[in-house]
N, C-alpha and C. Protein backbone atom coordinates (compact mmCIF):
# COMPACT_ATOMS: atom_id res chain seq x y z
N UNK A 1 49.44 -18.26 -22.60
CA UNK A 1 49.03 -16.98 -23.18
C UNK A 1 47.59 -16.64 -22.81
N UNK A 2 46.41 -17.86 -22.71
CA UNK A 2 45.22 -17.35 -22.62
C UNK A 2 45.09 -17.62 -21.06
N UNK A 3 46.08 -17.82 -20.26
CA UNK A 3 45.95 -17.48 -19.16
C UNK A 3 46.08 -16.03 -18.42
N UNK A 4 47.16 -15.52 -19.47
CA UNK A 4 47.36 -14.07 -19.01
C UNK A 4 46.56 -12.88 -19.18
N UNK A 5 45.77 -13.26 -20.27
CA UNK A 5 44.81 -12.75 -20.78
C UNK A 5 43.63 -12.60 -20.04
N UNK A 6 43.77 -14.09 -19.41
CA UNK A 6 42.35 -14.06 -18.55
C UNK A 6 42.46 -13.27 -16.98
N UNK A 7 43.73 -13.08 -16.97
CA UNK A 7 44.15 -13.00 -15.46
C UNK A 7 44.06 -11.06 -16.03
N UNK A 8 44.33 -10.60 -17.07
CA UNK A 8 44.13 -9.21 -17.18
C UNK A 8 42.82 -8.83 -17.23
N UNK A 9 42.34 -9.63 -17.43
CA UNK A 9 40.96 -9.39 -17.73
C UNK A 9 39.88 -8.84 -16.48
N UNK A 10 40.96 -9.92 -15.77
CA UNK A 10 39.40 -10.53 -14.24
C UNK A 10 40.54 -8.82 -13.54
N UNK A 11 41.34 -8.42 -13.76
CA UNK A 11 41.73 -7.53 -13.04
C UNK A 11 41.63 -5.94 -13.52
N UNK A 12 40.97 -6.24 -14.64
CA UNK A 12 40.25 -4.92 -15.28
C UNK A 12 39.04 -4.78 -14.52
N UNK A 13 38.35 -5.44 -14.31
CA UNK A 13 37.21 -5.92 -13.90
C UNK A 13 36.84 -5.81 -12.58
N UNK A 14 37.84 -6.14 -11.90
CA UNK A 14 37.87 -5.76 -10.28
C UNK A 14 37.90 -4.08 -9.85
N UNK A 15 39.09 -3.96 -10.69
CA UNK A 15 39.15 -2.18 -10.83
C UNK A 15 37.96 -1.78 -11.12
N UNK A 16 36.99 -2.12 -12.31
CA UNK A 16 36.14 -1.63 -12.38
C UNK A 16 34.76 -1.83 -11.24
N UNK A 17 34.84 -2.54 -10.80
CA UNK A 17 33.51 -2.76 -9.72
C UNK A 17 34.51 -1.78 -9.00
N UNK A 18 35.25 -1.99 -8.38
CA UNK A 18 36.11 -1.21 -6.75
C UNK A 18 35.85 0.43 -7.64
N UNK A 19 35.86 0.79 -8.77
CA UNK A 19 36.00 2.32 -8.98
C UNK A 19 34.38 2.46 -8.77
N UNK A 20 33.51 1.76 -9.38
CA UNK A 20 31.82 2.22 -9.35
C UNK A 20 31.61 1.82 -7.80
N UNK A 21 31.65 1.09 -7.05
CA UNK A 21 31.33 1.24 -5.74
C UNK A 21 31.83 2.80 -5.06
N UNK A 22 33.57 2.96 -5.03
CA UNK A 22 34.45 4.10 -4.82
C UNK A 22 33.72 5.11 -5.28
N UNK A 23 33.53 5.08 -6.74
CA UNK A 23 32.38 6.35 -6.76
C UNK A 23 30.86 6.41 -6.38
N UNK A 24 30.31 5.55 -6.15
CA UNK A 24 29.01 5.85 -5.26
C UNK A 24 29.35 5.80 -3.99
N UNK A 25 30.31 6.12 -3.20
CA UNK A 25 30.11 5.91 -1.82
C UNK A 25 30.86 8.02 -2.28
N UNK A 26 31.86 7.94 -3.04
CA UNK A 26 32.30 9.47 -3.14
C UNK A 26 31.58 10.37 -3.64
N UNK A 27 30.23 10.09 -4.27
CA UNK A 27 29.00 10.68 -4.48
C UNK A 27 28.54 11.26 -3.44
N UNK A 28 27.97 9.68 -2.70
CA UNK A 28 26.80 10.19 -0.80
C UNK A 28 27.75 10.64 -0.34
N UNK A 29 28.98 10.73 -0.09
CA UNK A 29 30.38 11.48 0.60
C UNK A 29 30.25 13.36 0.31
N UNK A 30 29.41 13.83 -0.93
CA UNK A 30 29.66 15.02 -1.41
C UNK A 30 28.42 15.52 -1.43
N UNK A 31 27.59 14.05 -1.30
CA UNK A 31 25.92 14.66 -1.16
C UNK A 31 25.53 15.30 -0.25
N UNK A 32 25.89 13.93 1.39
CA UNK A 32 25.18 14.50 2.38
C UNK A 32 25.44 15.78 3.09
N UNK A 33 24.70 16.40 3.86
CA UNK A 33 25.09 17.34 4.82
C UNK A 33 25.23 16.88 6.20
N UNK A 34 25.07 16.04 6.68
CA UNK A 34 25.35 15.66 8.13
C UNK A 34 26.66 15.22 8.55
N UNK A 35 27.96 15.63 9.35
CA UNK A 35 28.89 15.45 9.42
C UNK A 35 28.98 13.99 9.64
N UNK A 36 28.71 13.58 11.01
CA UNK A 36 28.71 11.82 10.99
C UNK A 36 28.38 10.90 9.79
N UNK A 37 27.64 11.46 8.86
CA UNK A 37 27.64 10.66 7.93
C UNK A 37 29.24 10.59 6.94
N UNK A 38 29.04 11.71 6.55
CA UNK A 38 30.44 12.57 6.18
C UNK A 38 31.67 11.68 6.19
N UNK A 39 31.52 11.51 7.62
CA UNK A 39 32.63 10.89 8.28
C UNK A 39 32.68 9.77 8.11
N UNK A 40 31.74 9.22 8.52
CA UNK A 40 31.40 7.26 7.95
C UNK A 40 31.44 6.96 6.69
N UNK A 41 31.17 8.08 5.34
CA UNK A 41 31.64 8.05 4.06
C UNK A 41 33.13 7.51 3.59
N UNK A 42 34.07 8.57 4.40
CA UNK A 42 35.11 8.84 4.16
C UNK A 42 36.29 7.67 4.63
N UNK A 43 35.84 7.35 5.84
CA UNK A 43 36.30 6.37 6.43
C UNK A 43 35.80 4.81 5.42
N UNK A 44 35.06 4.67 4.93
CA UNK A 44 34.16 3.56 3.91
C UNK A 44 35.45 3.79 2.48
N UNK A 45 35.02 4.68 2.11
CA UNK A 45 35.93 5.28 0.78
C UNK A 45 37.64 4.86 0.84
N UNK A 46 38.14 4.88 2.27
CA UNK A 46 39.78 4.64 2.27
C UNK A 46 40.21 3.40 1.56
N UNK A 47 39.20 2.10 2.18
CA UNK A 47 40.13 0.86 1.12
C UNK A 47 39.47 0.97 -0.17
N UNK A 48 38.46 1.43 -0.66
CA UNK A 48 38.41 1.65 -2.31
C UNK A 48 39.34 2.74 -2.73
N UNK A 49 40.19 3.51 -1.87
CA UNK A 49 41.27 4.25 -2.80
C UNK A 49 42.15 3.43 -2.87
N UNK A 50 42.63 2.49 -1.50
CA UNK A 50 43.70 1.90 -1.56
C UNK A 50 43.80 0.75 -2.44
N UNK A 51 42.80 0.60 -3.22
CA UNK A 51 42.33 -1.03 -4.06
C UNK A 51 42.87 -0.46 -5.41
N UNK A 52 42.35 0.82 -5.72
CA UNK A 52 42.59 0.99 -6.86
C UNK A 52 43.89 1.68 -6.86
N UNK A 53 44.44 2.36 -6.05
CA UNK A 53 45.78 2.41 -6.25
C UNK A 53 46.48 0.96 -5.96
N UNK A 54 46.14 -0.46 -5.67
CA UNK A 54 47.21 -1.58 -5.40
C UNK A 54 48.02 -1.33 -4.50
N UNK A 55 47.13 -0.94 -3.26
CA UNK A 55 48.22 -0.47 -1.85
C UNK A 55 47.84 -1.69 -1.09
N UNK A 56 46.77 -2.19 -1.26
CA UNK A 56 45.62 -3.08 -0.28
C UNK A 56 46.56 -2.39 1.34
């Protein structure tokens, strides 16, 4: 039982770092104005969508 607990836990937790990284990179993604950056945002941002949707 306090294994499952712990295992929900550490995976609340992951979500939560992968969403605050995901959103500071989707921040500078909406900040900058320079396309290449833009682009290097967006491309950065794909496996933090796919983490938090559980696509890996």
């Amino acid at each position: 039982m306090s294994m499952m607990i712990l295992n929900s836990t550490v995976l609340w937790l992951y979500h939560a770092i992968v969403l605050f990284f995901g959103g500071a990179v989707a921040y500078n993604l909406f900040k900058t104005k320079k396309a290449q950056e833009a682009v290097l945002y967006s491309i950065i941002l794909v496996p933090f969508a796919l983490r938090l949707l559980q696509l890996k």
